[in-house]
PDB file of N, CA and C in Angstrom:
ATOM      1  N   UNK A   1      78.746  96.202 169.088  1.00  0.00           N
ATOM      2  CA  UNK A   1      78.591  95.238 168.024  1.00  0.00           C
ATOM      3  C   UNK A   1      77.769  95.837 166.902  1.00  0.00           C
ATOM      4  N   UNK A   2      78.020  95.610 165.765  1.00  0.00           N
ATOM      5  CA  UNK A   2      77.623  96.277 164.370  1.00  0.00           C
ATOM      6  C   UNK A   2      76.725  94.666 164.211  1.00  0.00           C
ATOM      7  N   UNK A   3      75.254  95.532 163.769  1.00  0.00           N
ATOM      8  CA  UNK A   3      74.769  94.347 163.318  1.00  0.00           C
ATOM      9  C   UNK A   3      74.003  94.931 161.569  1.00  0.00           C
ATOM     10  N   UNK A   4      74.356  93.667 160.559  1.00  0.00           N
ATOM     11  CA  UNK A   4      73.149  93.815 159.516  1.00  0.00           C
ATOM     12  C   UNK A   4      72.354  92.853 159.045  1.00  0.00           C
ATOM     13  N   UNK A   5      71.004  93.646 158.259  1.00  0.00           N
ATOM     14  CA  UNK A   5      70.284  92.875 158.049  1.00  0.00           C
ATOM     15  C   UNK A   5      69.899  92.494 156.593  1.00  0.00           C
ATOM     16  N   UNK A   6      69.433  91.190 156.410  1.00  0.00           N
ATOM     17  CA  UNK A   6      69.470  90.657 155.156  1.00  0.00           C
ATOM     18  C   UNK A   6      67.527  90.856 155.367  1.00  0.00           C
ATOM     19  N   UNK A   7      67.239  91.781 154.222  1.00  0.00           N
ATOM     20  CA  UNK A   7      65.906  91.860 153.914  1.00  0.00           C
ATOM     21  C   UNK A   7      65.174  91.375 152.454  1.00  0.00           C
ATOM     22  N   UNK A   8      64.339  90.787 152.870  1.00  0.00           N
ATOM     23  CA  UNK A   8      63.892  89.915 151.435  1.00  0.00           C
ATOM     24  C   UNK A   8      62.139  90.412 151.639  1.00  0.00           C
ATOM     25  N   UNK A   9      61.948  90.113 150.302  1.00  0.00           N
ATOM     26  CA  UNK A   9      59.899  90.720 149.943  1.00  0.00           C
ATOM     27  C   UNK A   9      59.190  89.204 149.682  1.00  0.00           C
ATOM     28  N   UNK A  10      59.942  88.261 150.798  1.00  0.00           N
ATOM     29  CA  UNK A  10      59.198  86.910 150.963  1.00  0.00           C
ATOM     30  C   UNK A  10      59.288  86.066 152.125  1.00  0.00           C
ATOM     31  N   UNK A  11      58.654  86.318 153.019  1.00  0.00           N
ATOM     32  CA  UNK A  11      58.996  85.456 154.273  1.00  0.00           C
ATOM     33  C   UNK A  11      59.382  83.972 154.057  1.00  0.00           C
ATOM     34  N   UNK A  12      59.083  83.228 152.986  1.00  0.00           N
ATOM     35  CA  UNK A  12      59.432  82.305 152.760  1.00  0.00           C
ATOM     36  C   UNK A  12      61.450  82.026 152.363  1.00  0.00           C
ATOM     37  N   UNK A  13      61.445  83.275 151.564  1.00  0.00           N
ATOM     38  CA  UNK A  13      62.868  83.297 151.875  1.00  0.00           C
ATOM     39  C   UNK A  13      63.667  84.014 152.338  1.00  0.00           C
ATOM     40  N   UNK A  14      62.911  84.939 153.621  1.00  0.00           N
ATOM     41  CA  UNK A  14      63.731  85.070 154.533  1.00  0.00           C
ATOM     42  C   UNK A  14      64.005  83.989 155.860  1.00  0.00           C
ATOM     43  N   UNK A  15      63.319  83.035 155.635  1.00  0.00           N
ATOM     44  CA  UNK A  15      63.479  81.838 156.633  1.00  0.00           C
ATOM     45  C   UNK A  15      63.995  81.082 156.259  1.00  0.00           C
ATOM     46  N   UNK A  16      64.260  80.596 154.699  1.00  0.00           N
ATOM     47  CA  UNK A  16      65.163  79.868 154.271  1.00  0.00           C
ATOM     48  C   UNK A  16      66.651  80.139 154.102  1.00  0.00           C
ATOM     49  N   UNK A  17      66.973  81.822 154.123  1.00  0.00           N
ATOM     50  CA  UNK A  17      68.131  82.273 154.387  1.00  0.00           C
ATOM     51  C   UNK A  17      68.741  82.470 155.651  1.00  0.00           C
ATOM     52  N   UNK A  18      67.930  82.142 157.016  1.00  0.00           N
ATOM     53  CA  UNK A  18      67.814  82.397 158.226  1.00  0.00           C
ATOM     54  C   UNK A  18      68.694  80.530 158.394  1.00  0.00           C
ATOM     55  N   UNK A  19      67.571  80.092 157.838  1.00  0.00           N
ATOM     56  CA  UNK A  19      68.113  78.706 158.151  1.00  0.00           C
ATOM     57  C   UNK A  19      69.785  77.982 157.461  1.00  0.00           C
ATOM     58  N   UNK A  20      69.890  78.713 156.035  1.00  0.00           N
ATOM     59  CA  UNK A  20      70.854  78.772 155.508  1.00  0.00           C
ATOM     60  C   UNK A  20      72.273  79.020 156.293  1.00  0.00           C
ATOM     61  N   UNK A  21      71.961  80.608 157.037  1.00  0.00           N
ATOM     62  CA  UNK A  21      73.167  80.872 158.059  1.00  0.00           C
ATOM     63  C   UNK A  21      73.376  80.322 159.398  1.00  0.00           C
ATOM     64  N   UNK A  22      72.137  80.012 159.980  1.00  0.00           N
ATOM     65  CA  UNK A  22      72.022  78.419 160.890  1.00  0.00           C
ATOM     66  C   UNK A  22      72.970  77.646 160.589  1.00  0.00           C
ATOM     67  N   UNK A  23      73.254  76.777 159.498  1.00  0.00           N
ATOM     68  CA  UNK A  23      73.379  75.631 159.113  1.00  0.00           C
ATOM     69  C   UNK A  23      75.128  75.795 158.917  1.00  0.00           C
ATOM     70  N   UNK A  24      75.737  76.712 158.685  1.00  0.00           N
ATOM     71  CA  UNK A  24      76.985  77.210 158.597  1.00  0.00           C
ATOM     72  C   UNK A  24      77.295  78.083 159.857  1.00  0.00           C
ATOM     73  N   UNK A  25      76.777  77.654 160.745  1.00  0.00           N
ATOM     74  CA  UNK A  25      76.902  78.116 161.942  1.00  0.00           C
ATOM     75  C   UNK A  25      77.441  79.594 162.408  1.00  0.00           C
ATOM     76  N   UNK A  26      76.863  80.567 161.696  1.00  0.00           N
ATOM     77  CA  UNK A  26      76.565  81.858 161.785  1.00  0.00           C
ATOM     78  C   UNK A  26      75.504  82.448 162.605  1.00  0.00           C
ATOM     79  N   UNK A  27      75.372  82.693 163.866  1.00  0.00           N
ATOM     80  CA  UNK A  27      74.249  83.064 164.649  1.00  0.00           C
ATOM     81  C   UNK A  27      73.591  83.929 164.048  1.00  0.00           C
ATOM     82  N   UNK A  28      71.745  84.347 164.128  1.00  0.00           N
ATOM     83  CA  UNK A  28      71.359  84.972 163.657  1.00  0.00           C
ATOM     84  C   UNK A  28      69.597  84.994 164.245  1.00  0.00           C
ATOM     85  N   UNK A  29      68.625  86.053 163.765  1.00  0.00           N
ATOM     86  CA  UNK A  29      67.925  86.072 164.351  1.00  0.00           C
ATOM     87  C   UNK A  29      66.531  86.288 163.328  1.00  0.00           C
ATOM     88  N   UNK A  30      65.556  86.098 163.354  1.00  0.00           N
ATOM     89  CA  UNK A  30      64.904  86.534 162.371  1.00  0.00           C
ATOM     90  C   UNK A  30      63.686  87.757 163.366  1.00  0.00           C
ATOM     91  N   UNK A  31      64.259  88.812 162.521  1.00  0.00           N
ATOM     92  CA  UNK A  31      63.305  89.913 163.529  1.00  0.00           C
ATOM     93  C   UNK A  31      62.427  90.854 163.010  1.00  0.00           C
ATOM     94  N   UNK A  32      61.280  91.414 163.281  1.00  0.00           N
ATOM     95  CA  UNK A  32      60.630  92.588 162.238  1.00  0.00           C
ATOM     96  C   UNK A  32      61.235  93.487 161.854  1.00  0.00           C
ATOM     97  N   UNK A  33      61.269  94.039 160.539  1.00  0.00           N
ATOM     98  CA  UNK A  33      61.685  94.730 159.796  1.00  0.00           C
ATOM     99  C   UNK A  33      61.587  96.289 160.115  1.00  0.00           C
ATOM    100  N   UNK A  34      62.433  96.958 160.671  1.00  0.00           N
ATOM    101  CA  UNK A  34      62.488  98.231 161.202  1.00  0.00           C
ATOM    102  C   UNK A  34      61.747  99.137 159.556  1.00  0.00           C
ATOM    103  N   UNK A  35      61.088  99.841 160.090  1.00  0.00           N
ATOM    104  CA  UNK A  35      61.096 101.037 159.376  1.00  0.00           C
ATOM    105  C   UNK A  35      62.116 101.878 158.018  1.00  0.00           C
ATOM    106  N   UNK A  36      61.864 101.935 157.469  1.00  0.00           N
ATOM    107  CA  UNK A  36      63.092 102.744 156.435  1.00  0.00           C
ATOM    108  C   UNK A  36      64.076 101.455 155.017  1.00  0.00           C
ATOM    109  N   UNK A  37      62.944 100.375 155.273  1.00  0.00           N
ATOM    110  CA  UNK A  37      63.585  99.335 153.918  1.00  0.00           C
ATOM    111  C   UNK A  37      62.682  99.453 153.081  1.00  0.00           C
ATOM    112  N   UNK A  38      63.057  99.441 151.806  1.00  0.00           N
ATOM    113  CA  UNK A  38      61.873  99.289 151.022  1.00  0.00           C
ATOM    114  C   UNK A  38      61.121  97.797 150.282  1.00  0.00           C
ATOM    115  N   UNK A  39      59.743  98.166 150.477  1.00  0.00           N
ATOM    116  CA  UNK A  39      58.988  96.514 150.158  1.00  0.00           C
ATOM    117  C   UNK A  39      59.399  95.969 150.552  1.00  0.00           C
ATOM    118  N   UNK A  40      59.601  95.450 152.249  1.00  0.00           N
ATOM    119  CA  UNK A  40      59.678  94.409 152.719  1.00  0.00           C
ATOM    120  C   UNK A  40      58.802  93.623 153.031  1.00  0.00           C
ATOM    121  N   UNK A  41      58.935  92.004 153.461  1.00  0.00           N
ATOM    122  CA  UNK A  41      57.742  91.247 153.960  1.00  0.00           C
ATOM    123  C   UNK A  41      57.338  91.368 155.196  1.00  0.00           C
ATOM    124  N   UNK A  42      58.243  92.105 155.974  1.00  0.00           N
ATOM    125  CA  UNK A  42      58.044  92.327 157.213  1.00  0.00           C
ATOM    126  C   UNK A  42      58.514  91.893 158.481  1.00  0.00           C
ATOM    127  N   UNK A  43      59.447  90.606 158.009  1.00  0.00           N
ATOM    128  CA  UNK A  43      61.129  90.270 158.905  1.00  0.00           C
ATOM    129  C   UNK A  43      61.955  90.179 158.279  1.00  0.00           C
ATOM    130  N   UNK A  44      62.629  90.549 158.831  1.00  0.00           N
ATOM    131  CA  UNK A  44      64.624  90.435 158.290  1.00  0.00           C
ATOM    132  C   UNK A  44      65.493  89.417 159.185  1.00  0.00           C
ATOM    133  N   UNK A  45      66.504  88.915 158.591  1.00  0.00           N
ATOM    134  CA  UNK A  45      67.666  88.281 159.197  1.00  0.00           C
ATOM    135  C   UNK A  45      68.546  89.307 159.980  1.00  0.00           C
ATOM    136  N   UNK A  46      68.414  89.234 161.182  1.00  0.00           N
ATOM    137  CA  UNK A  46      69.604  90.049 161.844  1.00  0.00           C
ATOM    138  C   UNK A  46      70.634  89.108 161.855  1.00  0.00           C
ATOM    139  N   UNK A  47      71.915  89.885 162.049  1.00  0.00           N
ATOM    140  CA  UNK A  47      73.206  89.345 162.059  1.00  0.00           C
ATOM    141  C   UNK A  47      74.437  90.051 162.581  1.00  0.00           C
ATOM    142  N   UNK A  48      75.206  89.279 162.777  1.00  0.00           N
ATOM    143  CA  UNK A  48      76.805  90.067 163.378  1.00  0.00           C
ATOM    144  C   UNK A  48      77.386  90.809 161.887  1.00  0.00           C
ATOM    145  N   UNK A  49      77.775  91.579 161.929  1.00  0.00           N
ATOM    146  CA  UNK A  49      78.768  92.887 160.557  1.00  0.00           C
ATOM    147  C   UNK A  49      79.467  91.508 160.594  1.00  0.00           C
ATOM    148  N   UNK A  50      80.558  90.983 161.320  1.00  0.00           N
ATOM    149  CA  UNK A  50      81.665  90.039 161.046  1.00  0.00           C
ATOM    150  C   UNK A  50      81.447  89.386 160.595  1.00  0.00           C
ATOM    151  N   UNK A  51      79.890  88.782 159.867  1.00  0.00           N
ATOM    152  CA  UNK A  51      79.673  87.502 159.117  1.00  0.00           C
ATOM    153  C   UNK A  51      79.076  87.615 157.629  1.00  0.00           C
ATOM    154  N   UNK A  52      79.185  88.968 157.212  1.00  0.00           N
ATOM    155  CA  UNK A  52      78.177  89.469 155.777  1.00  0.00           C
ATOM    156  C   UNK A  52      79.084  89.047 155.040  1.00  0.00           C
ATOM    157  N   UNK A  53      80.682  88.867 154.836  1.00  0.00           N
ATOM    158  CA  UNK A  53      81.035  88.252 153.265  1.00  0.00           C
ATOM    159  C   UNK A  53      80.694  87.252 153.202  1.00  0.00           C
ATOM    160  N   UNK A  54      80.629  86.335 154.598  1.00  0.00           N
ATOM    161  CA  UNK A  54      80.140  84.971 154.681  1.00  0.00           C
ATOM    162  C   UNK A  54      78.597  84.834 153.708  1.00  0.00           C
ATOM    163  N   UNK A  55      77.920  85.577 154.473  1.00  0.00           N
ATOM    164  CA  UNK A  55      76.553  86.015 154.114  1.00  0.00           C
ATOM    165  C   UNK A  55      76.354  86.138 152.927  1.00  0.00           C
ATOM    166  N   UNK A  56      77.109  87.109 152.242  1.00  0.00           N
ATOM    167  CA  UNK A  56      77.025  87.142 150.599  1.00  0.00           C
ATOM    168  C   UNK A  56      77.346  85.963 150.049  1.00  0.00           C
ATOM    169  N   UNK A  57      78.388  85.271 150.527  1.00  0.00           N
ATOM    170  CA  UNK A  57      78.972  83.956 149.217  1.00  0.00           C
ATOM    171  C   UNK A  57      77.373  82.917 149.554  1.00  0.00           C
ATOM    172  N   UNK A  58      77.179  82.979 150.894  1.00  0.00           N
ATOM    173  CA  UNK A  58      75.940  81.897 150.784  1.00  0.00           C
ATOM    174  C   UNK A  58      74.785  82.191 149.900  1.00  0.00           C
ATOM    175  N   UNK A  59      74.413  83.509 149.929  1.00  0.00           N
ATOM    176  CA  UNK A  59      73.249  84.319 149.055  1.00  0.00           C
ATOM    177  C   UNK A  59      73.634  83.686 147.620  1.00  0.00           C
ATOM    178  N   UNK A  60      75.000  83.932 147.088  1.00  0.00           N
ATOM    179  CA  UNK A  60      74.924  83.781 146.014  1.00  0.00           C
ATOM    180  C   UNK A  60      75.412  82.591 145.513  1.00  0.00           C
ATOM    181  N   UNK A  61      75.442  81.456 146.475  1.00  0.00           N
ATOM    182  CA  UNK A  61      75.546  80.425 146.055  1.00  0.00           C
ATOM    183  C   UNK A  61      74.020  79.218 145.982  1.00  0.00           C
ATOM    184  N   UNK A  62      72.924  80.040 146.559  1.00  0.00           N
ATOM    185  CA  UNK A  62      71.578  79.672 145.981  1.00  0.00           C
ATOM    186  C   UNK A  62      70.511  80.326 145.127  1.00  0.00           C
ATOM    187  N   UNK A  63      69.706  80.254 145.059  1.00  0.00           N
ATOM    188  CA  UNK A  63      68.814  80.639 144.104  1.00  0.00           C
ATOM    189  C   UNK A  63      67.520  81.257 144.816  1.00  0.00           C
ATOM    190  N   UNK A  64      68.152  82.178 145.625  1.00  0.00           N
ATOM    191  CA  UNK A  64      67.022  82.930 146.625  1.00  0.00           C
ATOM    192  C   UNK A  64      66.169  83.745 145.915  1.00  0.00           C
ATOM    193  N   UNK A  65      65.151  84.286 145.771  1.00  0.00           N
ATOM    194  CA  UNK A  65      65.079  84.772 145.199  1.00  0.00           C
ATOM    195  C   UNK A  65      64.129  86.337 145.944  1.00  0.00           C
ATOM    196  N   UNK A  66      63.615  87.509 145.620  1.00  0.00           N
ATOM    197  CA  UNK A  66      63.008  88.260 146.243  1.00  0.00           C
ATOM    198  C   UNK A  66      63.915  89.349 147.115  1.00  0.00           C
ATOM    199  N   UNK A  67      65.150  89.154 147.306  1.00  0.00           N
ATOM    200  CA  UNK A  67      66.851  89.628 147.727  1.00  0.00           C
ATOM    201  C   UNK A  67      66.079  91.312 147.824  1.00  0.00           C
ATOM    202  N   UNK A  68      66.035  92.087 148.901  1.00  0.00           N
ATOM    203  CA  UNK A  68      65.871  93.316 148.374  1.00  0.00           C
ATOM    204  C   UNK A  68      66.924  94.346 148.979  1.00  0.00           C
ATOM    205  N   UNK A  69      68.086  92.916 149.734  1.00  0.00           N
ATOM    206  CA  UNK A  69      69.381  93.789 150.000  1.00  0.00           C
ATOM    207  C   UNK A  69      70.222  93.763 151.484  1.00  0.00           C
ATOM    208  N   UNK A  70      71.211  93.713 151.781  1.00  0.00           N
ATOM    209  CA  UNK A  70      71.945  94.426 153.054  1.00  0.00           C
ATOM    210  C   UNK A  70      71.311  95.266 153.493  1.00  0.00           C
ATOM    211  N   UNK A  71      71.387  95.864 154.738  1.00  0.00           N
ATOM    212  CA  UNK A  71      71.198  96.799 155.613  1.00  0.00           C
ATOM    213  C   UNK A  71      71.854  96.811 156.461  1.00  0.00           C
ATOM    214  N   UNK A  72      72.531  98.205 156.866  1.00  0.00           N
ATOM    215  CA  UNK A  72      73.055  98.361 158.211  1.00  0.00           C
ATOM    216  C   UNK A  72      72.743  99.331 159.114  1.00  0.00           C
ATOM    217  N   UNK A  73      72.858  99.144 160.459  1.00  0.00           N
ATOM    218  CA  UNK A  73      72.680 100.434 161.253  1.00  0.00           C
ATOM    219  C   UNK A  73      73.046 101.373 161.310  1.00  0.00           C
ATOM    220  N   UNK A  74      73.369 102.884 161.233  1.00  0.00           N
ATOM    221  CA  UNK A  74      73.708 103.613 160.957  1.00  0.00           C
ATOM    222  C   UNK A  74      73.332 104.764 162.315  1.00  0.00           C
ATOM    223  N   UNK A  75      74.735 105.665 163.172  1.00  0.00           N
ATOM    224  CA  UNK A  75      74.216 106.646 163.911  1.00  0.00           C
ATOM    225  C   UNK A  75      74.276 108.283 163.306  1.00  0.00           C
ATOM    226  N   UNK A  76      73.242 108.571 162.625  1.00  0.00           N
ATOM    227  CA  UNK A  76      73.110 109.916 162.019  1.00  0.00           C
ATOM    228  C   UNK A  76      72.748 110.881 163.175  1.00  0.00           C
ATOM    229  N   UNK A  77      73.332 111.869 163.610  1.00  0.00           N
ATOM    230  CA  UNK A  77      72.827 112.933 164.361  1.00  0.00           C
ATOM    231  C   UNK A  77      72.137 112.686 165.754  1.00  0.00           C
ATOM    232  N   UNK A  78      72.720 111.056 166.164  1.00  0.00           N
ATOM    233  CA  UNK A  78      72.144 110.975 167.387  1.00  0.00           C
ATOM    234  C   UNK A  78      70.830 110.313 167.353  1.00  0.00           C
ATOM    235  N   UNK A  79      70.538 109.725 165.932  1.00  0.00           N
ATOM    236  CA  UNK A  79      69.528 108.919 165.540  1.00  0.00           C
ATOM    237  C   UNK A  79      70.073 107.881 164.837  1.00  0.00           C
ATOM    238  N   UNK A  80      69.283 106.429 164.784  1.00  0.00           N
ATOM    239  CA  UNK A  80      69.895 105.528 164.436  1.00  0.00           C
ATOM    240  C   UNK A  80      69.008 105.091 163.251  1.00  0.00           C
ATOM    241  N   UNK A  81      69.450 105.008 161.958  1.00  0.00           N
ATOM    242  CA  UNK A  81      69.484 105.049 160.846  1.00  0.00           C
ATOM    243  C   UNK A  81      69.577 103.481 160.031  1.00  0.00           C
ATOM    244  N   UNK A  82      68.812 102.658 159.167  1.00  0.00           N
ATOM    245  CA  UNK A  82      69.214 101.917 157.976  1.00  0.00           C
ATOM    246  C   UNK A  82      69.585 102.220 157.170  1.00  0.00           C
ATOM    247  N   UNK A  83      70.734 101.536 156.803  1.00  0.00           N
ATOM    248  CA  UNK A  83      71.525 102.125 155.163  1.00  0.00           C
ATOM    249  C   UNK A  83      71.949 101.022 154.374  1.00  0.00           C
ATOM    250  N   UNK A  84      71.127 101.058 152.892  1.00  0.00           N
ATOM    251  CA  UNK A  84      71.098  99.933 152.423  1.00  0.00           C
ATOM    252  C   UNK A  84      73.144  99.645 152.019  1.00  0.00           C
ATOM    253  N   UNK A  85      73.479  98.827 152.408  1.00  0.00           N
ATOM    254  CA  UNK A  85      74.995  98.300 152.040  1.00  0.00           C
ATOM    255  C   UNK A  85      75.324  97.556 150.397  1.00  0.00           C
TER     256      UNK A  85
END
C-alpha cells in the first residue's frame, strides 16, 4: 500500500484537514511528521495514494491555510525516502 501525506505548518489545520477527510469518509491518520519536510508543525495526515485527487478537490475547496504540500514515500537505494508530490 502507497501511502501520502498531507503536511501543513499548523496543527490547527492539520486537524481540521484530518477531520475534513473523516467526514467524506476517507480513512486517515494523523501522525508525526517524519524527517525530510520542510517547516512542519510536527504531524501530518497520513493517507491511502488511492484517495489524494479526492484529497486535493477537498483542500481546494476550503480555505486551509499554512498547505506546505503532498508527500510521498519513496524507496531510493534501499532507503525509504519523502518526496514532495
Amino acid at each position: 500500500m502507497k501511502y501520502t501525506l498531507a503536511v501543513f505548518n499548523s496543527r490547527f489545520a492539520t486537524i481540521n484537514f484530518a477531520n475534513l477527510l473523516k467526514s467524506q469518509h476517507i480513512p486517515c491518520a494523523i501522525i508525526n511528521t517524519p524527517p525530510g519536510t520542510t517547516h512542519a508543525c510536527g504531524i501530518s495526515v497520513k493517507f491511502l495514494s488511492d484517495f489524494l485527487p479526492l484529497a486535493r478537490q477537498i483542500l481546494s475547496a476550503t480555505n486551509l491555510r499554512n498547505f506546505d504540500g503532498f508527500f510521498s514515500f519513496v524507496e531510493v537505494n534501499g532507503r525509504t525516502k519523502l518526496v514532495k508530490i
